[in-house]
Protein backbone atom coordinates (compact mmCIF):
# COMPACT_ATOMS: atom_id res chain seq x y z
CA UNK A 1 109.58 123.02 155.82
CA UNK A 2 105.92 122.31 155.22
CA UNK A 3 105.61 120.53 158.54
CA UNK A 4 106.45 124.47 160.04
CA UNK A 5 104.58 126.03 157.84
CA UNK A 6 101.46 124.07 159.02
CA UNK A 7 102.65 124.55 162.54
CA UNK A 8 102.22 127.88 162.01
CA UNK A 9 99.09 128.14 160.24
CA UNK A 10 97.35 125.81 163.05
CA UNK A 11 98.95 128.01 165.85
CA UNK A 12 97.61 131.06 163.88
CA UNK A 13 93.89 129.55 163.97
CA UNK A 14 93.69 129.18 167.49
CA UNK A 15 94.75 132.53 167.92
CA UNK A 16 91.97 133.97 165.92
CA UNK A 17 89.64 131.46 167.28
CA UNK A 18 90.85 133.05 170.81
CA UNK A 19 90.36 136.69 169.30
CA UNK A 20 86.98 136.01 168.37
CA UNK A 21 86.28 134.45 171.63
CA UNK A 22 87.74 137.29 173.76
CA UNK A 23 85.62 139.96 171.19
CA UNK A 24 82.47 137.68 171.81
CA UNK A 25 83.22 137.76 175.78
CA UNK A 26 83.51 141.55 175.50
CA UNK A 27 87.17 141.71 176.37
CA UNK A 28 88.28 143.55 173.49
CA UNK A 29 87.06 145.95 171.22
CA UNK A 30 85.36 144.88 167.50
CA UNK A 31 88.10 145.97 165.15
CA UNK A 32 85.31 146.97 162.76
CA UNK A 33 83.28 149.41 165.10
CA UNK A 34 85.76 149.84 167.94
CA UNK A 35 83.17 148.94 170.03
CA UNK A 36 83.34 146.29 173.43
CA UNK A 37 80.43 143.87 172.65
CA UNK A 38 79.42 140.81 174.15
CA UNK A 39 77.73 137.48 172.95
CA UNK A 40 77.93 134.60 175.49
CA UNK A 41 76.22 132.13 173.33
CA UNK A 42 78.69 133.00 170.69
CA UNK A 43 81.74 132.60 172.69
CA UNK A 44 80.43 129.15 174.14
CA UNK A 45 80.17 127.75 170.37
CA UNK A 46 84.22 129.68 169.89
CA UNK A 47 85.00 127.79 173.18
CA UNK A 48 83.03 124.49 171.82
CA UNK A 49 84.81 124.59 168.63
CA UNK A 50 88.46 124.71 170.25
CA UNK A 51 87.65 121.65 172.24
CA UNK A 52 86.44 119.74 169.30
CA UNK A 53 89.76 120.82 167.82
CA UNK A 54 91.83 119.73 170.32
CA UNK A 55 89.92 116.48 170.51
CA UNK A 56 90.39 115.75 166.96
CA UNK A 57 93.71 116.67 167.01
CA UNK A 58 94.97 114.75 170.14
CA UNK A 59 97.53 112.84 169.33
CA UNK A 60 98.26 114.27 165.67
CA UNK A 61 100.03 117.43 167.13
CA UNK A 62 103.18 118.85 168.69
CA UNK A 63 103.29 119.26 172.29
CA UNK A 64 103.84 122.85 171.50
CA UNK A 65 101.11 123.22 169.59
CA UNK A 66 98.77 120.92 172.18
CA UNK A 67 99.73 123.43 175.06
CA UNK A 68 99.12 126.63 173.49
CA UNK A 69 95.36 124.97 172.50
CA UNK A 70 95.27 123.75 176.17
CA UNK A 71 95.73 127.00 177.14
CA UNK A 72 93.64 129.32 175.37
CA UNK A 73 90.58 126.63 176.03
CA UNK A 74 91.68 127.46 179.82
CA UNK A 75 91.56 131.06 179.27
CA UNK A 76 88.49 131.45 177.56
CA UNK A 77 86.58 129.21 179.78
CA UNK A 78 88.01 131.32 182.90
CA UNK A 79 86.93 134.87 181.20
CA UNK A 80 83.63 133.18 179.78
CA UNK A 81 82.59 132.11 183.46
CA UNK A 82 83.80 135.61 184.73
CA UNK A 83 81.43 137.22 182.59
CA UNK A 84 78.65 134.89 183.06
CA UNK A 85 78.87 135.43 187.00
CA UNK A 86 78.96 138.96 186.18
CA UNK A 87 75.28 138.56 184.18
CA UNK A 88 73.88 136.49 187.11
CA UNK A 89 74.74 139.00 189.78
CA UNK A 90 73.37 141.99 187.93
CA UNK A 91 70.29 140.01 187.09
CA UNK A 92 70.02 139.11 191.19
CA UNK A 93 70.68 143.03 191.99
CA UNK A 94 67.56 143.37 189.26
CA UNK A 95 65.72 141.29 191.05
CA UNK A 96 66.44 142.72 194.73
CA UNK A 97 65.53 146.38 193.36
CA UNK A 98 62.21 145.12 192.09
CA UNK A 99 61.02 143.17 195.45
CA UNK A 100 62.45 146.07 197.31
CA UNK A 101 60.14 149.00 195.32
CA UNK A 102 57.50 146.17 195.56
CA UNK A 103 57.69 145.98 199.28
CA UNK A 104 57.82 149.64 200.08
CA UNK A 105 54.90 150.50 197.08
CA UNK A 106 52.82 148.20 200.02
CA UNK A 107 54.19 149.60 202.69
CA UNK A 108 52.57 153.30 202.20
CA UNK A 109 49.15 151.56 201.49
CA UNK A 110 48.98 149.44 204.72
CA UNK A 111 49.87 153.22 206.51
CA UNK A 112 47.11 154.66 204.12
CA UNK A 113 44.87 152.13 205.42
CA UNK A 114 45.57 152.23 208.66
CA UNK A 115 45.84 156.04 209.18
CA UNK A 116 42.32 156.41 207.48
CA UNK A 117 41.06 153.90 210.20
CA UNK A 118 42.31 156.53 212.75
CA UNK A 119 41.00 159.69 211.60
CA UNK A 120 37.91 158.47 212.55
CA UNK A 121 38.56 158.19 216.01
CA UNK A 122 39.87 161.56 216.16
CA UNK A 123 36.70 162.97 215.06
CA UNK A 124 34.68 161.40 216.77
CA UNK A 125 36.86 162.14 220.15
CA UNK A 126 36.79 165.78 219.27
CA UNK A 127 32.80 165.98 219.06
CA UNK A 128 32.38 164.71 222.31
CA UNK A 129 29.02 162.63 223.51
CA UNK A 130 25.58 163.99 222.05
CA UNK A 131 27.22 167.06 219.88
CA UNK A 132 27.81 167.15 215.84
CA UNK A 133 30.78 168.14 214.01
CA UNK A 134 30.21 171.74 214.83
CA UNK A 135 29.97 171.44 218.13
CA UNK A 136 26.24 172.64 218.54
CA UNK A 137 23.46 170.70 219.75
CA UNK A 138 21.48 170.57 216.77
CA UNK A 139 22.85 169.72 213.21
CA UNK A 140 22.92 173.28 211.38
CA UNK A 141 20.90 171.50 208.31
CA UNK A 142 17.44 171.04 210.94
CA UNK A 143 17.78 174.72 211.90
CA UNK A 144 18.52 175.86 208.66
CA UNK A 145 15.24 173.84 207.41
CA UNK A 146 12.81 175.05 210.46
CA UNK A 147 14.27 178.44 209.34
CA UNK A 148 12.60 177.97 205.84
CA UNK A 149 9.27 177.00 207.31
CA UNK A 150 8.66 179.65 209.62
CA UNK A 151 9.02 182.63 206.51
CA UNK A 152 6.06 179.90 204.57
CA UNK A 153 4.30 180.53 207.31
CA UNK A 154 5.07 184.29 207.80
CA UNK A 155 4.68 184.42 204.23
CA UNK A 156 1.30 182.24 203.85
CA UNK A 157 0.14 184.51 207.03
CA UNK A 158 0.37 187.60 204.71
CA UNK A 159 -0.73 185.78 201.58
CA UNK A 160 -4.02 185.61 203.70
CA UNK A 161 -4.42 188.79 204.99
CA UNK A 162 -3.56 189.79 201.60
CA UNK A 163 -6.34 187.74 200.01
CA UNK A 164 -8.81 188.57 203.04
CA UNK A 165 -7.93 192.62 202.77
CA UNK A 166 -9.41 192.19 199.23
């Protein structure tokens, strides 16, 4: 009768070693917060601890009792690996977005820097050979300064007859 009753209570630690492992692998919800968590490391140390178990134990256990260890090892290791893929491909997709915004934040400055290297050009073809940017033959800022001198001159001109009439 004791021999079941240990049975029992061994049977019944695996199971909540493979509760706490499926919790830890985020397979089921936290009975305290109802809330899906997951902690690989944690569940690797669960995982570790069954296989110590069943090393320790080989040999000093039922075969009923050896295959339902067997299997929840199997199972945990199968979800644990699932999950782990699943943290390596989002980490990939992580990657891939960042070297794609990389690639097209360069992209717009090699147009930048090209398309200022053409304006340019289309300036210059617009003035044509020997005329400024406003199409005249002479740059508006010599006329406007010739402009200038000729009222100093009107200007001095009167100043004189001013100073000569007195």
């Amino acid at each position: 009768m004791a021999e079941e009753k240990n049975k029992q209570l061994f049977l019944s630690l695996i199971y909540s070693f493979q509760m706490q492992g499926m919790m830890q692998l985020g397979k089921l919800s936290n009975p305290m917060t109802n809330k899906s968590e997951r902690e690989l490391d944690g569940a690797q140390v669960t995982i570790d601890m069954l296989d110590m178990m069943k090393e320790k134990t080989k040999n000093n256990i039922g075969d009923d009792e050896s295959r339902f260890l067997s299997q929840v090892i199997a199972d945990l290791k199968l979800n644990y690996v699932e999950e782990r893929d699943k943290d390596q491909k989002a980490d990939l997709k992580v990657e891939e977005k960042k070297e794609e915004a990389k690639e097209t934040s360069e992209q717009p400055e090699e147009k930048k820097e090209d398309s200022s290297k053409e304006e340019p050009k289309k300036a210059e073809s617009k003035k044509g050979p020997g005329k400024h940017e406003t199409g005249t033959e002479k740059p508006l800022k010599e006329s406007a300064k010739k402009e200038p001198e000729a009222d100093s001159v009107n200007q001095g001109e009167s100043n004189s007859k001013d100073d000569s009439g007195k």
